[in-house]
C-alpha atoms as a PDB file:
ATOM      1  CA  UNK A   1     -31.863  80.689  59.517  1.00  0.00           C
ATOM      2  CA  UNK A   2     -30.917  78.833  56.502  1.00  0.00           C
ATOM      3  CA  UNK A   3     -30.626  75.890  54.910  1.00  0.00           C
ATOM      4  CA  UNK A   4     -28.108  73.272  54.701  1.00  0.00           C
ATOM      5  CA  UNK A   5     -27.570  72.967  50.712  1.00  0.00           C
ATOM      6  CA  UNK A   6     -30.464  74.777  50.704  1.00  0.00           C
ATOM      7  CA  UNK A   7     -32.749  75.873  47.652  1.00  0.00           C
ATOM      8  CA  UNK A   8     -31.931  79.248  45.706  1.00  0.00           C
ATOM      9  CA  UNK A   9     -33.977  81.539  47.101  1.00  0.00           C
ATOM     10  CA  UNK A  10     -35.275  83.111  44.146  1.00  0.00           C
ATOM     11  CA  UNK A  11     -38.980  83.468  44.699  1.00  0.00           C
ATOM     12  CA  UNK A  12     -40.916  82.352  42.177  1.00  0.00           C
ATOM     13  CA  UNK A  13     -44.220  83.991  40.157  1.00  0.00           C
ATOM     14  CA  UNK A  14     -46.590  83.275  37.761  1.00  0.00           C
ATOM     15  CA  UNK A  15     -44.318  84.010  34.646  1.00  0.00           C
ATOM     16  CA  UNK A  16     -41.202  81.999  36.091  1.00  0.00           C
ATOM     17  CA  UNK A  17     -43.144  79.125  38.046  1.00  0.00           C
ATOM     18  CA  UNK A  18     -41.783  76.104  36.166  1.00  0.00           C
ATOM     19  CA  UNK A  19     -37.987  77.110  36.553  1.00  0.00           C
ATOM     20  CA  UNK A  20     -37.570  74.505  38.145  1.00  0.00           C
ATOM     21  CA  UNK A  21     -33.465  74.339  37.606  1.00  0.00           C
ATOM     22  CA  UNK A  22     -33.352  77.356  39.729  1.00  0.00           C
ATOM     23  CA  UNK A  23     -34.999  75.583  42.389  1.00  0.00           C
ATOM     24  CA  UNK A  24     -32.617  72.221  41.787  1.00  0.00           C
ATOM     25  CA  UNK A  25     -30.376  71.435  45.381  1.00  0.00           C
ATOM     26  CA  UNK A  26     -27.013  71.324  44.628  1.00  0.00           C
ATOM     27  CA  UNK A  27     -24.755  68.599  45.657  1.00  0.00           C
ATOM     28  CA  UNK A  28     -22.179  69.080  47.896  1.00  0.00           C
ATOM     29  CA  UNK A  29     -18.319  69.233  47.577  1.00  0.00           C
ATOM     30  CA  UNK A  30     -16.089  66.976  49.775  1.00  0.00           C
ATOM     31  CA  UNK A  31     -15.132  70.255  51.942  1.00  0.00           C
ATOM     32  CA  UNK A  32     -18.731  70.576  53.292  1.00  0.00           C
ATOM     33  CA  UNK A  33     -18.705  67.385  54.726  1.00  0.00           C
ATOM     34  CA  UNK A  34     -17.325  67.461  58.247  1.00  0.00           C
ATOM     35  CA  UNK A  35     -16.038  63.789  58.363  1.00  0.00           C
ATOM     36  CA  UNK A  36     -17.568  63.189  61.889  1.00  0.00           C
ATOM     37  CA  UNK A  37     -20.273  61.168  60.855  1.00  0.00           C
ATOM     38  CA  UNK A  38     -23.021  63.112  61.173  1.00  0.00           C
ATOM     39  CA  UNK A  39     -26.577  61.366  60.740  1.00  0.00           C
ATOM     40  CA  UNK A  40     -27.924  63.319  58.683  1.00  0.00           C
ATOM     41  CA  UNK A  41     -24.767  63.585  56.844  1.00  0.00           C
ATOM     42  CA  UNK A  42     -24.888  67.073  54.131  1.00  0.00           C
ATOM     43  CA  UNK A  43     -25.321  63.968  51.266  1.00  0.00           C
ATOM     44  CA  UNK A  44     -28.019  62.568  53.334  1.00  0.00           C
ATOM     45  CA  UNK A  45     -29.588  66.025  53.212  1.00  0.00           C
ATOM     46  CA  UNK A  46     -28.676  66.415  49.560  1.00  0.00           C
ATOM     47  CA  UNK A  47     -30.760  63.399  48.717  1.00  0.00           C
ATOM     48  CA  UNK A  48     -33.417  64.151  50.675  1.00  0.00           C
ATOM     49  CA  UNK A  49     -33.828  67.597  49.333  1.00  0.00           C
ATOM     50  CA  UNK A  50     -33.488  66.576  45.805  1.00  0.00           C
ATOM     51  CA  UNK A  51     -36.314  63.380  46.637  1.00  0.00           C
ATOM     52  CA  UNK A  52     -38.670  66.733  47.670  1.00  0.00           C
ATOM     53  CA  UNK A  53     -37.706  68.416  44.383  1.00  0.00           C
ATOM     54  CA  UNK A  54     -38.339  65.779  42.520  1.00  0.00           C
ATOM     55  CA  UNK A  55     -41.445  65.431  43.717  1.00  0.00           C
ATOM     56  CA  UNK A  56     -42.830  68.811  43.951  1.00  0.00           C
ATOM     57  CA  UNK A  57     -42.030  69.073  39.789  1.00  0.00           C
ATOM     58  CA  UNK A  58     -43.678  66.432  39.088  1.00  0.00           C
ATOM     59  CA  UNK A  59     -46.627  67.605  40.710  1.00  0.00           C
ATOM     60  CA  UNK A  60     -45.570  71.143  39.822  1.00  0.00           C
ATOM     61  CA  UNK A  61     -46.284  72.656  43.299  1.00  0.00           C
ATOM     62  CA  UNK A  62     -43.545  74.829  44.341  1.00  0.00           C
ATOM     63  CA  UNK A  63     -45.696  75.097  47.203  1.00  0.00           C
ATOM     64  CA  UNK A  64     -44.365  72.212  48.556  1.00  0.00           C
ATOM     65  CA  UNK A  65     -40.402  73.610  48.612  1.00  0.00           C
ATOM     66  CA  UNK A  66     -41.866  76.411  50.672  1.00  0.00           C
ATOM     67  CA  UNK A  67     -43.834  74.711  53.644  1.00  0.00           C
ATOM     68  CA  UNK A  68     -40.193  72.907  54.036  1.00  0.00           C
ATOM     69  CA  UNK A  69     -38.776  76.207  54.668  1.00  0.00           C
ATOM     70  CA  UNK A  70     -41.266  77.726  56.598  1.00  0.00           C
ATOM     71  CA  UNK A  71     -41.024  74.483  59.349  1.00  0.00           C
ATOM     72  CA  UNK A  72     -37.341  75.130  59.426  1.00  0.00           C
ATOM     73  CA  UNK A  73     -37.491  78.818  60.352  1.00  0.00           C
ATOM     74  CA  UNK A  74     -39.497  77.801  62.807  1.00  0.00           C
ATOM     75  CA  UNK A  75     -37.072  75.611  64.771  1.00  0.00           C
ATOM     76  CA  UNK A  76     -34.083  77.125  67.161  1.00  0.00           C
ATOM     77  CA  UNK A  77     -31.650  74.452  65.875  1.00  0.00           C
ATOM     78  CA  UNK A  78     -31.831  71.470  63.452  1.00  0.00           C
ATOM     79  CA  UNK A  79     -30.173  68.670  62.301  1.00  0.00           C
ATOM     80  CA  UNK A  80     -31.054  69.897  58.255  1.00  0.00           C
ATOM     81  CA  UNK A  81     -30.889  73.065  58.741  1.00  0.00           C
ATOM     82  CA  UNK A  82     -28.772  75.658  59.698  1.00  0.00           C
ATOM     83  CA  UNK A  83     -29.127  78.777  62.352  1.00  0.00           C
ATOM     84  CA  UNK A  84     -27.589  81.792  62.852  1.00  0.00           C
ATOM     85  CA  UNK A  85     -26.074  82.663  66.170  1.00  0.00           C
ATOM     86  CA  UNK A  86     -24.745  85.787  67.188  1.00  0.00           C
ATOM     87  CA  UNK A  87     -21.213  85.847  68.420  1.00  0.00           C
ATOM     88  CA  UNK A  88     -21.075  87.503  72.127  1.00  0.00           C
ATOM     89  CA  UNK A  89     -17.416  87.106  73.315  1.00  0.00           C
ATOM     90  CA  UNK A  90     -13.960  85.238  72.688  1.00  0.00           C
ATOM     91  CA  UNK A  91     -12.196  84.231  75.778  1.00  0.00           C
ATOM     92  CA  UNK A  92      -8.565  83.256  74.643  1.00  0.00           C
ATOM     93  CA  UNK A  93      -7.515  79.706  76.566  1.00  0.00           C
ATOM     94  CA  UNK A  94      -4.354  79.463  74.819  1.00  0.00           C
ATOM     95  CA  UNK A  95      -2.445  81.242  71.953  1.00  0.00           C
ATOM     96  CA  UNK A  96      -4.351  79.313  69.567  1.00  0.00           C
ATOM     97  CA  UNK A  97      -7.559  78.321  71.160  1.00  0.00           C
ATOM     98  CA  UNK A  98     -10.109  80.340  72.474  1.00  0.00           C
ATOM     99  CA  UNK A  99     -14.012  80.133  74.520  1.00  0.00           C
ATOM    100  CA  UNK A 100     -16.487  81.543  71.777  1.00  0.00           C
ATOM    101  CA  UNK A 101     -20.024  82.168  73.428  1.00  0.00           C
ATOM    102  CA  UNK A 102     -23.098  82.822  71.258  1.00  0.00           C
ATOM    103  CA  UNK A 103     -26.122  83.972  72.196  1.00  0.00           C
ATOM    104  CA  UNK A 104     -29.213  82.361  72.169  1.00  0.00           C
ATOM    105  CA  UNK A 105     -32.668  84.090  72.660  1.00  0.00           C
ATOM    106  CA  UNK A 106     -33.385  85.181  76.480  1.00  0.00           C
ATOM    107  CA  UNK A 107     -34.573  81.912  78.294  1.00  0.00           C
ATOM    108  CA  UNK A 108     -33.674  79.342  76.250  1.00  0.00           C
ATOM    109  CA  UNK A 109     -31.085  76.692  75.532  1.00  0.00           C
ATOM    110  CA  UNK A 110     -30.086  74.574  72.853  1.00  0.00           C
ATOM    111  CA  UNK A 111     -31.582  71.486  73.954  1.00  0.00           C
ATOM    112  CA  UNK A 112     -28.236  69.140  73.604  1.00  0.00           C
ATOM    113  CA  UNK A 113     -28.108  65.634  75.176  1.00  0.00           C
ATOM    114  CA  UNK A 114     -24.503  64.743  76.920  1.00  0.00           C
ATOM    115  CA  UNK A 115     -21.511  64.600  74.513  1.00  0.00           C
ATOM    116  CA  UNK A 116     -23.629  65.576  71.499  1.00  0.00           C
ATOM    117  CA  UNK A 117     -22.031  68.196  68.398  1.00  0.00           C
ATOM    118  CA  UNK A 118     -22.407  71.038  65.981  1.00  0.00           C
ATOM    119  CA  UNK A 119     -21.701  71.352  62.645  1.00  0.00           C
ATOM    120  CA  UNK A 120     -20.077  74.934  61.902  1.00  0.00           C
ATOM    121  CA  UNK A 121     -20.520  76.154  58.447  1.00  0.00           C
ATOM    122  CA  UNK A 122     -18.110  79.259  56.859  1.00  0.00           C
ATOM    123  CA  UNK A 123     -17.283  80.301  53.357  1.00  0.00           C
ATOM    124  CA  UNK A 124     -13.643  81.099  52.432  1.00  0.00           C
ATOM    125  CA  UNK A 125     -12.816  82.157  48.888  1.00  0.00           C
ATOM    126  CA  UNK A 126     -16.272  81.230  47.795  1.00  0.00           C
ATOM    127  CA  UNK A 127     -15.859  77.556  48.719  1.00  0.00           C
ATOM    128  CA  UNK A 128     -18.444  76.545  51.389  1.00  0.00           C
ATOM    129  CA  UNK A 129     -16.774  74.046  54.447  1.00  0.00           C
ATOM    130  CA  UNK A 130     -17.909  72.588  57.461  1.00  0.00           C
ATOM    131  CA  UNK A 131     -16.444  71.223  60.528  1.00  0.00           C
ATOM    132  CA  UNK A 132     -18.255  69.661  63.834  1.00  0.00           C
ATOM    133  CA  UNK A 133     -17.422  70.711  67.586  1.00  0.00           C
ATOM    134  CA  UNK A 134     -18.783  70.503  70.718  1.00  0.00           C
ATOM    135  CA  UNK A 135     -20.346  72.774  73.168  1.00  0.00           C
ATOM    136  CA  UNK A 136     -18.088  72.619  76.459  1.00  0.00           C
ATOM    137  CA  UNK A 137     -20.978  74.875  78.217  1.00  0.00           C
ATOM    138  CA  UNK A 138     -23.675  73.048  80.409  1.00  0.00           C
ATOM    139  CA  UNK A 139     -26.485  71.036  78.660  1.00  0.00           C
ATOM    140  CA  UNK A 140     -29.073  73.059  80.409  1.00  0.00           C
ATOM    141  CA  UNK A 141     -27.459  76.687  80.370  1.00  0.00           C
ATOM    142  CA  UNK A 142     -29.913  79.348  78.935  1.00  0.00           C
ATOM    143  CA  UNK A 143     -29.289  82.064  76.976  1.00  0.00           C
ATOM    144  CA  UNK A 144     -26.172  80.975  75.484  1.00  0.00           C
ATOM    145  CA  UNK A 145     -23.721  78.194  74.416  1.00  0.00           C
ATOM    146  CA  UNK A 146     -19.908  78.066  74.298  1.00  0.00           C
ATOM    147  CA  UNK A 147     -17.170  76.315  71.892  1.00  0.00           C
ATOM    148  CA  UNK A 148     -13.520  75.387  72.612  1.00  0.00           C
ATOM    149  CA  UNK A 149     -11.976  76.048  69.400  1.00  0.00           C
ATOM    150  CA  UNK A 150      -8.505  75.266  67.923  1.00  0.00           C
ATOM    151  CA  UNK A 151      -7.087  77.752  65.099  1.00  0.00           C
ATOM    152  CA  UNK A 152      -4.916  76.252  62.785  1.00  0.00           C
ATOM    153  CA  UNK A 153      -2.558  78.710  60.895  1.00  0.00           C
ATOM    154  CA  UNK A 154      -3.223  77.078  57.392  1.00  0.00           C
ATOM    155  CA  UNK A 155      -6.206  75.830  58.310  1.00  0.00           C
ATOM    156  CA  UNK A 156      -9.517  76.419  56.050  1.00  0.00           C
ATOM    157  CA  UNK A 157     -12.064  76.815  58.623  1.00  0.00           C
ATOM    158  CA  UNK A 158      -9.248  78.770  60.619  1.00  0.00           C
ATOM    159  CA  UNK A 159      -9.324  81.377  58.256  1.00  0.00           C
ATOM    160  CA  UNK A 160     -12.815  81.831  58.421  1.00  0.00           C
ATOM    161  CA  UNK A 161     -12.925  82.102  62.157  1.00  0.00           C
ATOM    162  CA  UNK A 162     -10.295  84.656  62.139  1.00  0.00           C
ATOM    163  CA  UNK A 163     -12.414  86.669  61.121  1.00  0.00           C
ATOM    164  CA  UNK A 164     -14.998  86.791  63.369  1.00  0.00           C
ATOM    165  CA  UNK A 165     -15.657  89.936  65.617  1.00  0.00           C
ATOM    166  CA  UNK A 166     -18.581  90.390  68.516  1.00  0.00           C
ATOM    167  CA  UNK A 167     -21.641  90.890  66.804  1.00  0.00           C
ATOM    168  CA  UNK A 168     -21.140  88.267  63.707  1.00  0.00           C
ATOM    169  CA  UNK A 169     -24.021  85.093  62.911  1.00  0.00           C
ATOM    170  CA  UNK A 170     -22.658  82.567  62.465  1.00  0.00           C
ATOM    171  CA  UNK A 171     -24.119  78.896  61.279  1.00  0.00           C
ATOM    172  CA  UNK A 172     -24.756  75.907  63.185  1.00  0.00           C
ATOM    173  CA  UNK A 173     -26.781  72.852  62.752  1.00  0.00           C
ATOM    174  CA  UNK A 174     -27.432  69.997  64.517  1.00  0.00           C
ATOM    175  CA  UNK A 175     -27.296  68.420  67.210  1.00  0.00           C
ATOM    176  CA  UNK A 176     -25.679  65.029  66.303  1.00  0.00           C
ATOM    177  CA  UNK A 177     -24.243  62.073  68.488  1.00  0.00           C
ATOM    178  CA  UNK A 178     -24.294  62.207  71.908  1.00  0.00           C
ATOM    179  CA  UNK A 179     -23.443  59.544  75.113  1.00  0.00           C
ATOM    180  CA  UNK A 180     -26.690  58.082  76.780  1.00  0.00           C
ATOM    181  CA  UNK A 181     -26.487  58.771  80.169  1.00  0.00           C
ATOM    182  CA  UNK A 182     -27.764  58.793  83.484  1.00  0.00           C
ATOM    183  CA  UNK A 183     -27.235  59.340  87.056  1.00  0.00           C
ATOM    184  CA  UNK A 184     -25.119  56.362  88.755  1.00  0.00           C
ATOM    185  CA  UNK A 185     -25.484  54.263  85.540  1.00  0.00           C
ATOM    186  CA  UNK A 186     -21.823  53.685  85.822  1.00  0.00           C
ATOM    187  CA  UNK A 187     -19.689  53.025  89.041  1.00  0.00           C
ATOM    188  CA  UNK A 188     -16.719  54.688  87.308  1.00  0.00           C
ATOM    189  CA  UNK A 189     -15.853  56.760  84.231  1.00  0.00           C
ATOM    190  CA  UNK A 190     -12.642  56.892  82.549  1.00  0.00           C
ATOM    191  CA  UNK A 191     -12.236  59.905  80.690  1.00  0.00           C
ATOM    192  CA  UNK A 192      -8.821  59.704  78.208  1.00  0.00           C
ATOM    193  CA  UNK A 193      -8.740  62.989  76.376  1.00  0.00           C
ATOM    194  CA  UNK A 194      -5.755  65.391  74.188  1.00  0.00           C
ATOM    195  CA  UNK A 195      -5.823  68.729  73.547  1.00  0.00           C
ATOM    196  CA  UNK A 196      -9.816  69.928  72.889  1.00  0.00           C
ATOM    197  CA  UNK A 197     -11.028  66.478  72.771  1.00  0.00           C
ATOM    198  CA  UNK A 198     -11.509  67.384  76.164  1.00  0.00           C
ATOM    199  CA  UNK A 199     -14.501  69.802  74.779  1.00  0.00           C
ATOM    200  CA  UNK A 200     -17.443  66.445  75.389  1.00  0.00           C
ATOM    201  CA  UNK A 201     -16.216  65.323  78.525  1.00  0.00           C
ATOM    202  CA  UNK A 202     -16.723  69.278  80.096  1.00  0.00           C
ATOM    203  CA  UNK A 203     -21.128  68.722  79.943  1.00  0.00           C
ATOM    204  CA  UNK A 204     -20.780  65.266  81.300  1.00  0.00           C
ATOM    205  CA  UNK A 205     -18.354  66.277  84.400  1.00  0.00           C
ATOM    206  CA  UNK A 206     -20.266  69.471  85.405  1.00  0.00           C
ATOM    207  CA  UNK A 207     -23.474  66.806  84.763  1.00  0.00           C
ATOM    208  CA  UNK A 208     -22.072  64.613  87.614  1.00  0.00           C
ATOM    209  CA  UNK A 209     -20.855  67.221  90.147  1.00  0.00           C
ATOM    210  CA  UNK A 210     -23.712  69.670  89.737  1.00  0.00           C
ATOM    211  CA  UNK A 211     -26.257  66.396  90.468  1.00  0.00           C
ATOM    212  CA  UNK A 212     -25.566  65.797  94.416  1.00  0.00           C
ATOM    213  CA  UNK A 213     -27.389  61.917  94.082  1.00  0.00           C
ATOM    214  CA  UNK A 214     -25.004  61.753  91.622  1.00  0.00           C
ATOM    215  CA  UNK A 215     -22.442  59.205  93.203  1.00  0.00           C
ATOM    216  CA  UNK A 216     -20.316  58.533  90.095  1.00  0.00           C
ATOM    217  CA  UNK A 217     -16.515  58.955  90.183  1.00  0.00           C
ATOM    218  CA  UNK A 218     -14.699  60.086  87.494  1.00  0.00           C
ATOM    219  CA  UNK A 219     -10.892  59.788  86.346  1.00  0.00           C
ATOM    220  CA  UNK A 220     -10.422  62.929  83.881  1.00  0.00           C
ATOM    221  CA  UNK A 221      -6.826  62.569  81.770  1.00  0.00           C
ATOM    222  CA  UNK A 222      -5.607  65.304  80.437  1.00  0.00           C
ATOM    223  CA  UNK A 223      -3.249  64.888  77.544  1.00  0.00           C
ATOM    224  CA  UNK A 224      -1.469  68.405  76.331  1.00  0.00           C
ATOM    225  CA  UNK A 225       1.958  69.335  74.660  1.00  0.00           C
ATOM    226  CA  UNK A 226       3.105  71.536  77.976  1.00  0.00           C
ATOM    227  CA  UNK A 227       1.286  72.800  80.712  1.00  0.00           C
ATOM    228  CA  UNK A 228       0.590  76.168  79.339  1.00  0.00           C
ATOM    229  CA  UNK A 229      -1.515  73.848  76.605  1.00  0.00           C
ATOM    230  CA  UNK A 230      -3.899  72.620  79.086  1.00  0.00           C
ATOM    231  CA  UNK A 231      -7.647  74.116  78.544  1.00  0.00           C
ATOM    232  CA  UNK A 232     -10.195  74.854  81.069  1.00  0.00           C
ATOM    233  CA  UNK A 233      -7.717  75.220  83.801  1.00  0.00           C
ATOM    234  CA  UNK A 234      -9.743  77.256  86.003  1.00  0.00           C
ATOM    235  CA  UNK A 235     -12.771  74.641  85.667  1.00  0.00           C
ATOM    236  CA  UNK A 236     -10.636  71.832  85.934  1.00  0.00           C
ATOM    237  CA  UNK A 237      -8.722  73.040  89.599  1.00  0.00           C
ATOM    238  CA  UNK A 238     -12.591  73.718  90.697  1.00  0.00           C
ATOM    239  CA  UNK A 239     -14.128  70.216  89.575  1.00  0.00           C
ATOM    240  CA  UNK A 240     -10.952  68.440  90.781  1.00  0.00           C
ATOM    241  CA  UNK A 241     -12.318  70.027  94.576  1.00  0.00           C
ATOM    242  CA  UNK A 242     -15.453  67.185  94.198  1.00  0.00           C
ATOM    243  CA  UNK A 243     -15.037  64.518  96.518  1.00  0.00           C
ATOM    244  CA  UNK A 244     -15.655  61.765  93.619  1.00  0.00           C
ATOM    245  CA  UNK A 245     -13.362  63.812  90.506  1.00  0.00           C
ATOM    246  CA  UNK A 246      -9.451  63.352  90.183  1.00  0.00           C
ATOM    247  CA  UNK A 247      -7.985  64.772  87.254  1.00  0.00           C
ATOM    248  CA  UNK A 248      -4.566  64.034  85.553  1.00  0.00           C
ATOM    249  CA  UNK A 249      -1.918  65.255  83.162  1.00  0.00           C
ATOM    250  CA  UNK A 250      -0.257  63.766  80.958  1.00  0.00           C
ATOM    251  CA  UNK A 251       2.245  66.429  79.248  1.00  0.00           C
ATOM    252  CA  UNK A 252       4.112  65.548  76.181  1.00  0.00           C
ATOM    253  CA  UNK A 253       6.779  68.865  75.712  1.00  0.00           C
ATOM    254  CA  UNK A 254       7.328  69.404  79.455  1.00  0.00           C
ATOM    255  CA  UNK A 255      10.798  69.535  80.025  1.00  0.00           C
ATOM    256  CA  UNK A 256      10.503  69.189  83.841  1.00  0.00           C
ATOM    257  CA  UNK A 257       7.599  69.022  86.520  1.00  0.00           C
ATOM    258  CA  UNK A 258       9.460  71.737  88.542  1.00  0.00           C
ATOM    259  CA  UNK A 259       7.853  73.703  85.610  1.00  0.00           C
ATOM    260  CA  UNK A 260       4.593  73.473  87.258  1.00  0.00           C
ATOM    261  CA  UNK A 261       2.501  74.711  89.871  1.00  0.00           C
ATOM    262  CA  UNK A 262       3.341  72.669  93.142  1.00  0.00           C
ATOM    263  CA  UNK A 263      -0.607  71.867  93.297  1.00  0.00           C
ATOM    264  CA  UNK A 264      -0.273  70.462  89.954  1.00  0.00           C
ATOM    265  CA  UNK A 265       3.135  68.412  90.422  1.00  0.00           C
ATOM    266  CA  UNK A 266       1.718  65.074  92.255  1.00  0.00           C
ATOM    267  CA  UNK A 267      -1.008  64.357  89.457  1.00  0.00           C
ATOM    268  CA  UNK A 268       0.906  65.179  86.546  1.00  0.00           C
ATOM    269  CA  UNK A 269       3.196  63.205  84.879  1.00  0.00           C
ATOM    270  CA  UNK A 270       6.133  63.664  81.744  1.00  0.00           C
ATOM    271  CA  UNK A 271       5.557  62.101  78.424  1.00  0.00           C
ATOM    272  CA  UNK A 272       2.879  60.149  76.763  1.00  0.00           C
ATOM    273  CA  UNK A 273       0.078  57.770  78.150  1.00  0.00           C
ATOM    274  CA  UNK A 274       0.932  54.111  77.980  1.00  0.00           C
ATOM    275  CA  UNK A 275      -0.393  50.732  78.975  1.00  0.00           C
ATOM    276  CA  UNK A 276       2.019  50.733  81.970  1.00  0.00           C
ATOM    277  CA  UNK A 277      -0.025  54.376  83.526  1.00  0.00           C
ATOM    278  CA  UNK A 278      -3.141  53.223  82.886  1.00  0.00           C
ATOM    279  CA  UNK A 279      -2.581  50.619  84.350  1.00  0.00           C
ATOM    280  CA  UNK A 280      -2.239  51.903  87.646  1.00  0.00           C
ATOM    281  CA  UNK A 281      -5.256  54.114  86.789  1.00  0.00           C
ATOM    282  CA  UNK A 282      -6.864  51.361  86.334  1.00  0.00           C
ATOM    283  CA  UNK A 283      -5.794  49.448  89.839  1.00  0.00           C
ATOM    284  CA  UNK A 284      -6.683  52.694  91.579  1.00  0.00           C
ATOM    285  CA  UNK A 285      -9.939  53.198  90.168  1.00  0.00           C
ATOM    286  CA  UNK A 286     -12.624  52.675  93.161  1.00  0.00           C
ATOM    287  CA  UNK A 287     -15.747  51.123  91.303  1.00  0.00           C
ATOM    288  CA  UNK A 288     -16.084  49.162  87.807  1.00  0.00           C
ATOM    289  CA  UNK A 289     -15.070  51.770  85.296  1.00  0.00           C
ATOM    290  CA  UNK A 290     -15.930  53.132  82.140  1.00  0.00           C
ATOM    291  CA  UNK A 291     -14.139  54.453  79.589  1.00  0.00           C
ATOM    292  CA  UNK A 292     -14.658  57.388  77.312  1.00  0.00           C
ATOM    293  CA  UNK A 293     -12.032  58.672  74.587  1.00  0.00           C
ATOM    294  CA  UNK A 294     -11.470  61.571  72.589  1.00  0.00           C
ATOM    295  CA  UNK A 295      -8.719  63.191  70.649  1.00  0.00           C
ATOM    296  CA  UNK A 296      -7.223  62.436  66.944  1.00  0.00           C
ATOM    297  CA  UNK A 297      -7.598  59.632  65.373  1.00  0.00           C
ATOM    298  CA  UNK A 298      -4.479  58.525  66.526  1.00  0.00           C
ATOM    299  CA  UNK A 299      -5.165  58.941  69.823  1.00  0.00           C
ATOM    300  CA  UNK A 300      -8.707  57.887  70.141  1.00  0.00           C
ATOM    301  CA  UNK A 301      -7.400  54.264  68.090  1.00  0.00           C
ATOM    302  CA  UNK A 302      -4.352  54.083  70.558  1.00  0.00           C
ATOM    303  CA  UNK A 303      -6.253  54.150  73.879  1.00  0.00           C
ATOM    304  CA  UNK A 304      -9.049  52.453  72.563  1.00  0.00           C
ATOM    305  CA  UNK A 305      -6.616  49.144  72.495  1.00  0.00           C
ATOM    306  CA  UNK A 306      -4.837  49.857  75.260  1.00  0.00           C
ATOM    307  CA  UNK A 307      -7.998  49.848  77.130  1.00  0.00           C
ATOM    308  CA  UNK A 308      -9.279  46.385  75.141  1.00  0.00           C
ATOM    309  CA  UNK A 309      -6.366  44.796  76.361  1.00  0.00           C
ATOM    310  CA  UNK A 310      -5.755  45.965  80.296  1.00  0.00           C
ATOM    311  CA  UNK A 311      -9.982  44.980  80.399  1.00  0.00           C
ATOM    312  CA  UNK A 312     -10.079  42.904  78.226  1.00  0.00           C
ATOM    313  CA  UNK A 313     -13.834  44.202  77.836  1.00  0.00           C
ATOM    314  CA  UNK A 314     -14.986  45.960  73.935  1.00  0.00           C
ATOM    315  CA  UNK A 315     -18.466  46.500  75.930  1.00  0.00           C
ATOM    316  CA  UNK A 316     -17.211  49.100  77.825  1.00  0.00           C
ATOM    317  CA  UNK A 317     -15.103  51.624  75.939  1.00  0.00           C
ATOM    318  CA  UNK A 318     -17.080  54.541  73.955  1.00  0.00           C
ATOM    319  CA  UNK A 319     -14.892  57.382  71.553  1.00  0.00           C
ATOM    320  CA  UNK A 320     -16.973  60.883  70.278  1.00  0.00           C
END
């Protein structure tokens, strides 16, 4: 496990204790920051680490440094610092976008709250970069976690993750963000989601339909380029089987709805969402709904005021 900017390791003795340069945080370059927000943000952590620095040479204990470190091995998974997690498998959802699993030790999980995010961190040409995701895998599940993941073909992180085989560690930290929730808080939610936005809204789904006092309904949109784009299809046909889950999708590319599956055909529809469709989701929803959002920015700022305006409520839209 390691550190986020982390201090050179070098370890110090007697002859080279007040090097204290070596032991200097650096600060980070714009491509390790994420851009999702974290709290603690890597400059957050930057400052904070070079506070501690700061004030372990003035009082010229080194000692200090190390008790940090020693607290952070200790943890499975941290906000400031990062773990290593062994790949275990690649499931391939699309041409581009695959399931990685990691492995966690035997019994335990990572301890994520609904809707909540990793930070990934990978080194390509000696430039360090980070980007967040989020587990699709169940809250609770033991022994492992899973990540829908997108590779881009000029994409920086891409390129590390290309080269990842069974068997790699690879760094996380976290977990950041997350949607407070609880059993039958909400009559209704809304979830509006493109391409692997649909990653937060997996946890919170299985959260309902695995929870039989559970008595929320949910509206899942799916927004993809064809049909062949849609993730999760598998989970998706089996959740949409729940007495309170209906699922759409909304396909962008599709040339023709004789294109898909005939189960498929009567929820699905051509083109892109707008006010007029939701709308009618709207009308047909059966209790006071909620609304979550996630996709690009695009996206997430285009349903967010389509929403505003068909309920005409701010209170009750949230976007990861």
């Amino acid at each position: 496990m390691m550190g986020v900017r982390h201090w050179q390791r070098q370890v110090m003795t007697n002859n080279d204790k007040n090097d204290w340069s070596s032991l200097k945080p650096v600060e980070p370059s714009a491509a390790q920051c994420c851009g999702s927000g974290c709290s603690p943000c890597i400059y957050d952590l930057y400052q904070a680490e070079l506070e501690l620095w700061e004030k372990a040479k003035e009082k010229d204990n080194p000692d200090l440094l190390r008790k940090i470190r020693v607290q952070n091995r200790n943890a499975l998974l941290t906000s400031e610092t990062f773990s290593e997690f062994p790949l275990c498998s690649v499931e391939q959802e699309t041409e581009d976008t695959g399931r990685y699993r990691f492995q966690l030790p035997s019994g335990t999980s990572l301890g994520l709250k609904l809707g909540q995010h990793l930070v990934l961190r990978g080194v390509v040409n000696g430039m360090e970069i980070q980007r967040a995701y989020t587990p699709i895998s169940s809250v609770d599940v033991q022994g492992f976690f899973e990540v829908l993941i997108k590779v881009y073909e000029h994409g920086l992180m891409s390129q590390y993750i290309k080269c990842w085989k069974p068997g790699d560690s690879i760094a996380w930290r976290g977990p950041f963000g997350g949607f407070l929730y609880k059993p039958n808080k909400f009559g209704e939610l809304i979830m509006l989601c493109s391409g692997t936005g649909v990653a937060p809204m997996l946890p919170i789904l299985t959260h309902v339909t695995d929870n039989e006092d559970d008595e929320t309904f949910i509206t899942l949109v799916v927004c993809a380029r064809n049909f062949q784009n849609v993730y999760m299809k598998n989970f998706l046909r089996e959740q949409s089987r729940f007495w309170n889950v209906r699922i759409f999708y909304v396909l962008s590319q599709e040339q023709s709805l004789d294109n898909l599956p005939m189960s498929y055909r009567e929820n699905s529809k051509l083109g892109r969402i707008d006010s007029e469709f939701l709308a009618q989701v709207l009308e047909t929803c059966r209790r006071k709904p909620y609304t979550l959002v996630c996709g690009s920015v695009s996206f997430t700022e285009d349903m967010t005021a389509m929403m505003k305006f068909l309920q005409n409520d701010i209170t009750s839209i949230f976007s990861f």
